[in-house]
C-alpha atoms as a PDB file:
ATOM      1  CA  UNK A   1      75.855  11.024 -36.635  1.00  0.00           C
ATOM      2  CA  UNK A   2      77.275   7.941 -37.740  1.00  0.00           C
ATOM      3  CA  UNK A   3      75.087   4.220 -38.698  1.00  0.00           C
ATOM      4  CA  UNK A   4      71.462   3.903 -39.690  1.00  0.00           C
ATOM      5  CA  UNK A   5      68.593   4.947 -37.149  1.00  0.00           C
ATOM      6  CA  UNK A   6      67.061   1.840 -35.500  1.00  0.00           C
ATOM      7  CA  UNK A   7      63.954   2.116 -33.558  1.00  0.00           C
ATOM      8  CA  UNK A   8      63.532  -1.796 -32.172  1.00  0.00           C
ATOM      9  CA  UNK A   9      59.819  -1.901 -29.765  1.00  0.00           C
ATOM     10  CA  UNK A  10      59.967  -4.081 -27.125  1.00  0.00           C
ATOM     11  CA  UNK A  11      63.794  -3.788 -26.779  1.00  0.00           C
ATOM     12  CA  UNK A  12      64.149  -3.816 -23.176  1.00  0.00           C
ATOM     13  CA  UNK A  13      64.182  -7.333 -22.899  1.00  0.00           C
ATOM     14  CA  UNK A  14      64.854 -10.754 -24.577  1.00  0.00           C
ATOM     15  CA  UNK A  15      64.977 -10.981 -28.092  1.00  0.00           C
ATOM     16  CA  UNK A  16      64.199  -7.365 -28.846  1.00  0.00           C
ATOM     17  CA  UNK A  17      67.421  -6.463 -26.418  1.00  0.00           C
ATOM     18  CA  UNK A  18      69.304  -8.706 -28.566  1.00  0.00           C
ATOM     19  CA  UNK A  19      68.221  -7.230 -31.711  1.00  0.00           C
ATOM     20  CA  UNK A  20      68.700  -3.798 -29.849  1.00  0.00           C
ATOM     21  CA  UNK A  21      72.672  -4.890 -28.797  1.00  0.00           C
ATOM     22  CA  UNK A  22      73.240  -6.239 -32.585  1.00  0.00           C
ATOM     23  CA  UNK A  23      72.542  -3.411 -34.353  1.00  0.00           C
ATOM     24  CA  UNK A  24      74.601  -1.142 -32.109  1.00  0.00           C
ATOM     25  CA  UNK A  25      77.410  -3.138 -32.352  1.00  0.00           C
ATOM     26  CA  UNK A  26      77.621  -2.586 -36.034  1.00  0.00           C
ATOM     27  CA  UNK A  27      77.243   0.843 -35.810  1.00  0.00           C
ATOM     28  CA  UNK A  28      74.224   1.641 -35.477  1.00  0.00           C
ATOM     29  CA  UNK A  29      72.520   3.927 -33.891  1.00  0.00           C
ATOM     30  CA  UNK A  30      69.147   2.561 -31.274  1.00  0.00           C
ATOM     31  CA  UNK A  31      66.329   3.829 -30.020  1.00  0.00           C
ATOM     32  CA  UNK A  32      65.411   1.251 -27.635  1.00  0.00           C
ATOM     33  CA  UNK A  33      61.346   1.121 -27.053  1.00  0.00           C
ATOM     34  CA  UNK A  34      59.549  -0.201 -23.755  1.00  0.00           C
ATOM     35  CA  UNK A  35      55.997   0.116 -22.502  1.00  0.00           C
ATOM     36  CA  UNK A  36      56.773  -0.054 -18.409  1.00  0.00           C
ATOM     37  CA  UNK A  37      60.194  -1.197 -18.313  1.00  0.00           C
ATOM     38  CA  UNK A  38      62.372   1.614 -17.509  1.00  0.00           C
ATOM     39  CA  UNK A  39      64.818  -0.029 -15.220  1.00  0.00           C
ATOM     40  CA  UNK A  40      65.664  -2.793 -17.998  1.00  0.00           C
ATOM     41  CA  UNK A  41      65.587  -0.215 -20.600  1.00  0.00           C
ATOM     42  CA  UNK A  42      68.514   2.295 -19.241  1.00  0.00           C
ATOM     43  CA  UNK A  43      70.180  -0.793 -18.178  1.00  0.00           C
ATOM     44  CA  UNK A  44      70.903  -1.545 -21.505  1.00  0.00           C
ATOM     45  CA  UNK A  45      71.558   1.910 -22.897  1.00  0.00           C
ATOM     46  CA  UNK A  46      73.892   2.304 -20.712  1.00  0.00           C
ATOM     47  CA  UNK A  47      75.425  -1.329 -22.117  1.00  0.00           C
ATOM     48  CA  UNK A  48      75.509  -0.253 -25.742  1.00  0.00           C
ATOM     49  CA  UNK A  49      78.672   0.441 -27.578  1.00  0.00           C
ATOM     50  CA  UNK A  50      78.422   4.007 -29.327  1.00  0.00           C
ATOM     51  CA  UNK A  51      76.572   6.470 -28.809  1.00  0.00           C
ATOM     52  CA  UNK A  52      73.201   8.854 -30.030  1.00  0.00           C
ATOM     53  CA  UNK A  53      71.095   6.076 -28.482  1.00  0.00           C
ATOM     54  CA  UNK A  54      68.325   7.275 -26.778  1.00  0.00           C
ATOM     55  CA  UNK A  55      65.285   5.269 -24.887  1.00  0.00           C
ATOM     56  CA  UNK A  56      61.881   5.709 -26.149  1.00  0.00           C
ATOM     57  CA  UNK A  57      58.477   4.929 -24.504  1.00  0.00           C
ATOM     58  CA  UNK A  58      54.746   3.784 -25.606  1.00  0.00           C
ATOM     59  CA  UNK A  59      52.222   1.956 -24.855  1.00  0.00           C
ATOM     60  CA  UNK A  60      51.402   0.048 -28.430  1.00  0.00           C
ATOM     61  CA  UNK A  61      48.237  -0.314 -27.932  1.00  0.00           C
ATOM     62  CA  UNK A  62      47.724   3.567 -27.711  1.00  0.00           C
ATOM     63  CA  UNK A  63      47.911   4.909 -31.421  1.00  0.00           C
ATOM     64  CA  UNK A  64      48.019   8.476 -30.320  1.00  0.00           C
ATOM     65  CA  UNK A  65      50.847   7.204 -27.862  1.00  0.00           C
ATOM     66  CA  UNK A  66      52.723   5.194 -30.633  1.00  0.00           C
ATOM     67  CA  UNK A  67      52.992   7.647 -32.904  1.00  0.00           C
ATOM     68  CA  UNK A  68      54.373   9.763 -30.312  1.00  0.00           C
ATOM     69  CA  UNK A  69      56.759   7.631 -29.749  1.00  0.00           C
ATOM     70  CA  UNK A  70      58.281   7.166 -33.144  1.00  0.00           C
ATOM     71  CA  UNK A  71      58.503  10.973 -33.906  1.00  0.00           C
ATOM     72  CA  UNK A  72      60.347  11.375 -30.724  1.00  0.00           C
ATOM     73  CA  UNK A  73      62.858   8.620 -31.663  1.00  0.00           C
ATOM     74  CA  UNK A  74      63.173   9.863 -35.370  1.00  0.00           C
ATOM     75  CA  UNK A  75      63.601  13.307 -33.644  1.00  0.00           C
ATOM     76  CA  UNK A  76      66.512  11.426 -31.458  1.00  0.00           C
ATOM     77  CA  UNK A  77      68.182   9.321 -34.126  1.00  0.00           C
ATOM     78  CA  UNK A  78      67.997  11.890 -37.257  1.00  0.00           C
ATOM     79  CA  UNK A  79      65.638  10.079 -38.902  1.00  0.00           C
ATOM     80  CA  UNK A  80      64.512   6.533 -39.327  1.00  0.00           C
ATOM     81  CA  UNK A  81      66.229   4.278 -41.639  1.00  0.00           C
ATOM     82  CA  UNK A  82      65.316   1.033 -39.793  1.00  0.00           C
ATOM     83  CA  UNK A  83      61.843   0.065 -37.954  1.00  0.00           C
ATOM     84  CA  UNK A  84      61.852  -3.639 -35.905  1.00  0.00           C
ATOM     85  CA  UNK A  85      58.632  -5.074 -35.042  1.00  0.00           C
ATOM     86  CA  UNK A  86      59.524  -6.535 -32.244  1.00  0.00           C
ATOM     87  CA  UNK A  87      57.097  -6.257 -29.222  1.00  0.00           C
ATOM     88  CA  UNK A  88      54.590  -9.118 -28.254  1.00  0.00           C
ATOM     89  CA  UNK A  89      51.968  -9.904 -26.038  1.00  0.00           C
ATOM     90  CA  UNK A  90      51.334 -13.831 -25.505  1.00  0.00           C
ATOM     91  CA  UNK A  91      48.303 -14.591 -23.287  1.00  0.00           C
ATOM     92  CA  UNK A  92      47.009 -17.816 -22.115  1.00  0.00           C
ATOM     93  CA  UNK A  93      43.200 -18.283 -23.131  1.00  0.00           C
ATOM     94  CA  UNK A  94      42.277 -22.383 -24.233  1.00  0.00           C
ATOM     95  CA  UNK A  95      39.044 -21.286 -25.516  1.00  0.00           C
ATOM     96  CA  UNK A  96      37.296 -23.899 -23.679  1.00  0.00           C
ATOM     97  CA  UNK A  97      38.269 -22.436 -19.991  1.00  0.00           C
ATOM     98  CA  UNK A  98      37.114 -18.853 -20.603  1.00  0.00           C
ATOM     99  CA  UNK A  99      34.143 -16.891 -20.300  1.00  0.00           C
ATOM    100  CA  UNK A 100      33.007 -14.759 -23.335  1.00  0.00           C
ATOM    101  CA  UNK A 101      34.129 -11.536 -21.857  1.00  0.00           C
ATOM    102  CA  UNK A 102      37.711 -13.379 -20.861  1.00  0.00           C
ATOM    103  CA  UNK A 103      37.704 -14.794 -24.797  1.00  0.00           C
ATOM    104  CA  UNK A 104      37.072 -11.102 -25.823  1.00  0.00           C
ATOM    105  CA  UNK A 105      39.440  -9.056 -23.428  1.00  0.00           C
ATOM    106  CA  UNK A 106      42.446 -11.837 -25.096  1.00  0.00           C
ATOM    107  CA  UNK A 107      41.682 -11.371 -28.532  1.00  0.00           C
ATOM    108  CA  UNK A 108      41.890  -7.411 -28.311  1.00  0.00           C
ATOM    109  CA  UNK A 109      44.566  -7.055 -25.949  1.00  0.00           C
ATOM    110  CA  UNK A 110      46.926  -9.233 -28.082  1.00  0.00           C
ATOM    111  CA  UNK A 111      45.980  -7.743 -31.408  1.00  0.00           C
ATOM    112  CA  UNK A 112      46.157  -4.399 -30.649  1.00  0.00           C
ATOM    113  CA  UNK A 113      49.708  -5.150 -29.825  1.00  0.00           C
ATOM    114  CA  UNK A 114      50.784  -7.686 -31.802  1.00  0.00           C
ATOM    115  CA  UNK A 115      49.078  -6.555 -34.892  1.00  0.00           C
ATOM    116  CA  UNK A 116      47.190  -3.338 -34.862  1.00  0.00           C
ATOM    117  CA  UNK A 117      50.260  -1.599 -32.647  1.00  0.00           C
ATOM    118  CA  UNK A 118      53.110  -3.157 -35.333  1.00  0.00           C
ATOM    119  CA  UNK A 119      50.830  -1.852 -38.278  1.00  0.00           C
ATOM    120  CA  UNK A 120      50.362   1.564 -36.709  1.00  0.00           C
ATOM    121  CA  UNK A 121      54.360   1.779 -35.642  1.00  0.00           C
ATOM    122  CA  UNK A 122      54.945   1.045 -39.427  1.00  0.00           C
ATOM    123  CA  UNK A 123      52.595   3.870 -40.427  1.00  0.00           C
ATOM    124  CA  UNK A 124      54.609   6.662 -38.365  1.00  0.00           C
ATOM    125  CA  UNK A 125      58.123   5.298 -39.254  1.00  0.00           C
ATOM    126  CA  UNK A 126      57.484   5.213 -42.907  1.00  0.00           C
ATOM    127  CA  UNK A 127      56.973   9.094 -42.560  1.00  0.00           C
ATOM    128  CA  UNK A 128      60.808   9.283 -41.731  1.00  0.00           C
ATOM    129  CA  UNK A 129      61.962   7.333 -44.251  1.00  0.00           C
ATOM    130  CA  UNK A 130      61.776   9.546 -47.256  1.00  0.00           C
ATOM    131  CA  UNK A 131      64.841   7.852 -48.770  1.00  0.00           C
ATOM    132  CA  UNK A 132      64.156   4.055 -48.155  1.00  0.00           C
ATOM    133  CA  UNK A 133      64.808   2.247 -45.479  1.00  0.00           C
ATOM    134  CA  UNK A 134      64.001  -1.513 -44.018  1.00  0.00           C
ATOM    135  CA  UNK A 135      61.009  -2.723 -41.765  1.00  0.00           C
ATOM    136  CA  UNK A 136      61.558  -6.017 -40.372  1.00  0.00           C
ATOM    137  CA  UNK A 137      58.469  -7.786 -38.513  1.00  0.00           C
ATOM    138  CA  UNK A 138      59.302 -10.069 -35.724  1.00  0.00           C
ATOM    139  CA  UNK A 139      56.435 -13.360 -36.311  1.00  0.00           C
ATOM    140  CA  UNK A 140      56.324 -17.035 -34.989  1.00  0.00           C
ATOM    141  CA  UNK A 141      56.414 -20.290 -35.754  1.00  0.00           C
ATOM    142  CA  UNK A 142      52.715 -20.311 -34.243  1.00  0.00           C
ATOM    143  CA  UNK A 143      51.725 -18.806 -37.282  1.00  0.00           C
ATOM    144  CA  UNK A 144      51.857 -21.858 -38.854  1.00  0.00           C
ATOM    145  CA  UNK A 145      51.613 -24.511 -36.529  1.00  0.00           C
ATOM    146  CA  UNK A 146      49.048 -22.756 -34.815  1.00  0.00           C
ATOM    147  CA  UNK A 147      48.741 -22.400 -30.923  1.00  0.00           C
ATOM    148  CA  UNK A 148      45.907 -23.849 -28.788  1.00  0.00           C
ATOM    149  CA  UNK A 149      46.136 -22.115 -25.852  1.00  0.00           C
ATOM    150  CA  UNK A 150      46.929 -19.154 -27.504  1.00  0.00           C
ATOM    151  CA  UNK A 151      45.120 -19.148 -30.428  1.00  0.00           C
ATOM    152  CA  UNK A 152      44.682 -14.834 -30.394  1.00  0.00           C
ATOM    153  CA  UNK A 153      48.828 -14.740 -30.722  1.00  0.00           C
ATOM    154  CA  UNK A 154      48.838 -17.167 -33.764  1.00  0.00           C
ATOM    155  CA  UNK A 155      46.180 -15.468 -35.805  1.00  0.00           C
ATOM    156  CA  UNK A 156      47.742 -12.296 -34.758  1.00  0.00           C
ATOM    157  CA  UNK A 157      51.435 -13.338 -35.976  1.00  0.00           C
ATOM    158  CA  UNK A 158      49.848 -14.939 -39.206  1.00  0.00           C
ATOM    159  CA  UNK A 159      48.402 -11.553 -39.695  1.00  0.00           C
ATOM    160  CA  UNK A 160      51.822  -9.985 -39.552  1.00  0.00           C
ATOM    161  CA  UNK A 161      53.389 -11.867 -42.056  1.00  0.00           C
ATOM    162  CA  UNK A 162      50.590 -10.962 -44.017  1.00  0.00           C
ATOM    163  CA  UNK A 163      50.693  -7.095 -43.267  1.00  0.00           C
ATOM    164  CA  UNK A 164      54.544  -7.364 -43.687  1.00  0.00           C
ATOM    165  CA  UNK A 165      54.155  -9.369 -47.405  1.00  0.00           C
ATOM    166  CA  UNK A 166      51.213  -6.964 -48.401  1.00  0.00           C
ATOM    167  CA  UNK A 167      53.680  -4.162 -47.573  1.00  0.00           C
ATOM    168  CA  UNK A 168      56.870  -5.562 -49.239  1.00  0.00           C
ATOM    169  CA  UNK A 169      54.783  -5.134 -52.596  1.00  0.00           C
ATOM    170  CA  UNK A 170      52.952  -1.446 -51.685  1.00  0.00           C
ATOM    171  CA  UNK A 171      56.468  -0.095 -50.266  1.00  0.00           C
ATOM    172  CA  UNK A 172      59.202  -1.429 -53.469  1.00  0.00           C
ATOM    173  CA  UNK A 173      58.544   1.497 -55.046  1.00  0.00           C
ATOM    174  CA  UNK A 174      59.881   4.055 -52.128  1.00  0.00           C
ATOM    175  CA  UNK A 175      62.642   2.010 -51.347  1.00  0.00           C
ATOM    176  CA  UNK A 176      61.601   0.285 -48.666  1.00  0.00           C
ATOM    177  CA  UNK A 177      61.695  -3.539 -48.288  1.00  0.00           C
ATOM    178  CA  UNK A 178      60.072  -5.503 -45.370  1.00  0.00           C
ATOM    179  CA  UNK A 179      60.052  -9.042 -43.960  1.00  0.00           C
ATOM    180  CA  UNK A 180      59.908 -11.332 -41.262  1.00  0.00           C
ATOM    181  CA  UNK A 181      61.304 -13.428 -38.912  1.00  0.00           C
ATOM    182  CA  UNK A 182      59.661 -16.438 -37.468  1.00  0.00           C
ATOM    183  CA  UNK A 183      61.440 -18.242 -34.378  1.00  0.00           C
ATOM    184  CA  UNK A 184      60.255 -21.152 -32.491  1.00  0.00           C
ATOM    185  CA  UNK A 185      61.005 -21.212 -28.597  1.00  0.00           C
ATOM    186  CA  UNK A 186      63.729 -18.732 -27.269  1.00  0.00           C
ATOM    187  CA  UNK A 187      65.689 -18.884 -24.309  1.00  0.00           C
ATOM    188  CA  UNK A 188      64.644 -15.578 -22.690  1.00  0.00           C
ATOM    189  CA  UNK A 189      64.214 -14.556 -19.320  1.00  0.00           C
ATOM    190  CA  UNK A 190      60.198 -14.557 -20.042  1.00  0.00           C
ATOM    191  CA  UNK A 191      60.829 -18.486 -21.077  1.00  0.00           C
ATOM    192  CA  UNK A 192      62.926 -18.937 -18.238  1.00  0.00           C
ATOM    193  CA  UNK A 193      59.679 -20.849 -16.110  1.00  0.00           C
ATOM    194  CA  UNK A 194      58.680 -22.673 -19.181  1.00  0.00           C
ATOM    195  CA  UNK A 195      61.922 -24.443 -19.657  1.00  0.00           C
ATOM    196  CA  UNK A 196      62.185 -25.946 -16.294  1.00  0.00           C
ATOM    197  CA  UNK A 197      61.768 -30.121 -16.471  1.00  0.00           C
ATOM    198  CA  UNK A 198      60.159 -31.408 -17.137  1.00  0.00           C
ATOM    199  CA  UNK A 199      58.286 -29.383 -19.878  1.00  0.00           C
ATOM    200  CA  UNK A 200      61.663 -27.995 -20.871  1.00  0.00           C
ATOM    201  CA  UNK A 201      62.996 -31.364 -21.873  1.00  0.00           C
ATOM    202  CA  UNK A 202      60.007 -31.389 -24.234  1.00  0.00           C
ATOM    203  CA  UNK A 203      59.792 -27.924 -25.716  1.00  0.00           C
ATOM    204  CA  UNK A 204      64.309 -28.427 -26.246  1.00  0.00           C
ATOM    205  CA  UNK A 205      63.398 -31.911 -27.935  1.00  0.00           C
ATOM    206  CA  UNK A 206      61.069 -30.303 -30.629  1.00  0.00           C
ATOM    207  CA  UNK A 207      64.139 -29.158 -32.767  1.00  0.00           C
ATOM    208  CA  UNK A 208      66.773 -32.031 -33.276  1.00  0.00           C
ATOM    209  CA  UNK A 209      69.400 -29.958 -32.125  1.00  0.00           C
ATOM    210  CA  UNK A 210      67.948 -30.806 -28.826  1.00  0.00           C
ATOM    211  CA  UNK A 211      67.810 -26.723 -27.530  1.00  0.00           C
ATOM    212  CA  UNK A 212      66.029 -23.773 -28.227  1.00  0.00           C
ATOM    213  CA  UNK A 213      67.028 -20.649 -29.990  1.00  0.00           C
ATOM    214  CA  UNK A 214      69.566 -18.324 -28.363  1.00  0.00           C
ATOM    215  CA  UNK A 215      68.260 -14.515 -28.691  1.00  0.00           C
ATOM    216  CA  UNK A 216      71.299 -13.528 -30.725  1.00  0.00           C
ATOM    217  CA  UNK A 217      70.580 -16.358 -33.266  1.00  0.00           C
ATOM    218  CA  UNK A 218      67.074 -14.197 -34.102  1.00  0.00           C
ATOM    219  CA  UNK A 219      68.631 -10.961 -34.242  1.00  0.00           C
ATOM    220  CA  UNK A 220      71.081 -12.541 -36.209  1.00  0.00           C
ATOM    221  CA  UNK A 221      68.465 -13.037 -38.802  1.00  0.00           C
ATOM    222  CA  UNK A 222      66.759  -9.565 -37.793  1.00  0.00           C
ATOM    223  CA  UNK A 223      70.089  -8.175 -38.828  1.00  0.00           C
ATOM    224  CA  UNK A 224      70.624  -9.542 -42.155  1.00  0.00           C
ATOM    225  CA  UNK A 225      66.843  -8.963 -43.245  1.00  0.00           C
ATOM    226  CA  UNK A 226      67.745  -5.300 -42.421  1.00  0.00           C
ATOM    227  CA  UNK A 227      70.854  -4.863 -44.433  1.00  0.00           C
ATOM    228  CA  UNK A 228      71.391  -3.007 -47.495  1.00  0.00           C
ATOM    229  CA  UNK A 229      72.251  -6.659 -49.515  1.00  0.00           C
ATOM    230  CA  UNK A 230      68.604  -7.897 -48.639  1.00  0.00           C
ATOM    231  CA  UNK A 231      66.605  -6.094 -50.645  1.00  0.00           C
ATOM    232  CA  UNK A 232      65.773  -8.552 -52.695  1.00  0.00           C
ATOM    233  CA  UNK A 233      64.592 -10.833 -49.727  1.00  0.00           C
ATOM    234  CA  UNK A 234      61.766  -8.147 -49.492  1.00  0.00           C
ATOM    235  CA  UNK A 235      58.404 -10.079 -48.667  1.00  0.00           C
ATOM    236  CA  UNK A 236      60.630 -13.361 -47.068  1.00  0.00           C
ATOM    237  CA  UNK A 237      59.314 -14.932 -43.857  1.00  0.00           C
ATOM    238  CA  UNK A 238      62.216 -16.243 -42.742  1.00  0.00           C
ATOM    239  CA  UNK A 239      62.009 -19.865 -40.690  1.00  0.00           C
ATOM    240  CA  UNK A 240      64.656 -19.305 -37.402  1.00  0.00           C
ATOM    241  CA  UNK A 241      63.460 -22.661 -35.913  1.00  0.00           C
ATOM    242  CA  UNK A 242      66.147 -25.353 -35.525  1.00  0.00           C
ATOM    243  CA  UNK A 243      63.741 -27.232 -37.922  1.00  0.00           C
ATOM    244  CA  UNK A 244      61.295 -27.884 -35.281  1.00  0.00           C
ATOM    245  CA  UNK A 245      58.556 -26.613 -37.072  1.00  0.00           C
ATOM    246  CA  UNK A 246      58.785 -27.241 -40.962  1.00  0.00           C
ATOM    247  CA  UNK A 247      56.690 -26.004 -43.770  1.00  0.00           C
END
């Protein structure tokens, strides 16, 4: 086998299938992760140059089924010499127009993807990666900036960058370093709705490049943050916003 072993969750689509097409391009070898997108999935297997890639499934929510997951893609790919925390789960929920049980059913839903699912993913690829490797956490600018209507996916992405800087320190001493990407609004097909005028023309004015981000320009980052020469940006969250959010 030739490349690193990449496992990439929530690679099916948008920025994750980006990251997913980057690495393979280079070389790499993928293991492409969904939850219930199996159609978008094999479509892009089937698009990547190379080959030992292999399509992996979980449900990140599901410890038992994450960790299931990850052996079967170290299993696949030889071993795991990369892990990308990619996967997300944005829900609407103003505080102010839900019930308690609504508020509730939000907050754990998104953190046991966002957060608890990336933390647990981390756990089980670490166990493959006796000699070093790279963990690169996909955040948000909402980390910072906070988000309103969100407000579960900005805690939970501020708690990533935490869990990946608390990490960067516990995890030096292996060989493994680990940071983070933060991106502001990306063209995706998820976005697609949200970019339509005339809330589009607002969301592409926030940067003063006047668009968002393309998906490539994040794995972009994602790809340098995982390459031997950036060990020493071990703990970074990196800003990939067009400055439209600075800090």
């Amino acid at each position: 086998m030739s490349g690193r072993g990449v496992l990439v969750t929530g690679a099916s689509r948008g920025i994750g299938r980006a990251i997913a097409a980057a690495f393979a391009a280079q070389g790499d070898r993928v293991a492409i992760h969904h939850r219930d997108s199996a159609k978008e999935a094999q479509s892009l297997l089937g698009e990547l140059p190379g080959q030992d890639h292999v399509v992996v499934q979980a449900d990140l929510a599901d410890p038992d089924g994450v960790r299931r997951m990850v052996d079967e893609a170290a299993r696949a790919l030889g071993g795991i010499d990369v892990l990308v925390n990619n996967a997300g789960l944005f829900l609407h929920h103003p505080i102010a127009e839900m019930t308690y049980e609504q508020w509730q059913d939000a907050w754990r839903r998104t953190l046991d993807v966002n957060l608890t699912g990336a933390a647990n993913a981390t756990w089980c690829a670490i166990q493959h990666m006796p000699a070093g490797g790279r963990i690169v956490n996909v955040s948000s600018r909402g980390a910072f900036r906070g988000e309103p209507d969100s407000p579960a996916y900005g805690a939970s992405k501020a708690g990533l960058n935490a869990f990946g800087q608390s990490l960067a320190i516990a995890l030096a001493p292996r060989g493994i370093a680990v940071a983070s990407v933060a991106p502001g609004f990306v063209e995706t097909d998820m976005t697609n709705e949200h970019l339509k005028a005339p809330r589009g023309d607002a969301i592409r004015s926030q940067s003063p490049f006047g668009r968002v981000a393309r998906p490539e320009e994040i794995a972009g980052a994602v790809l340098y943050l995982a390459s031997p020469s950036a060990e020493w940006a071990s703990g970074t969250v990196l800003d990939v916003n067009g400055a439209s959010y600075l800090r």
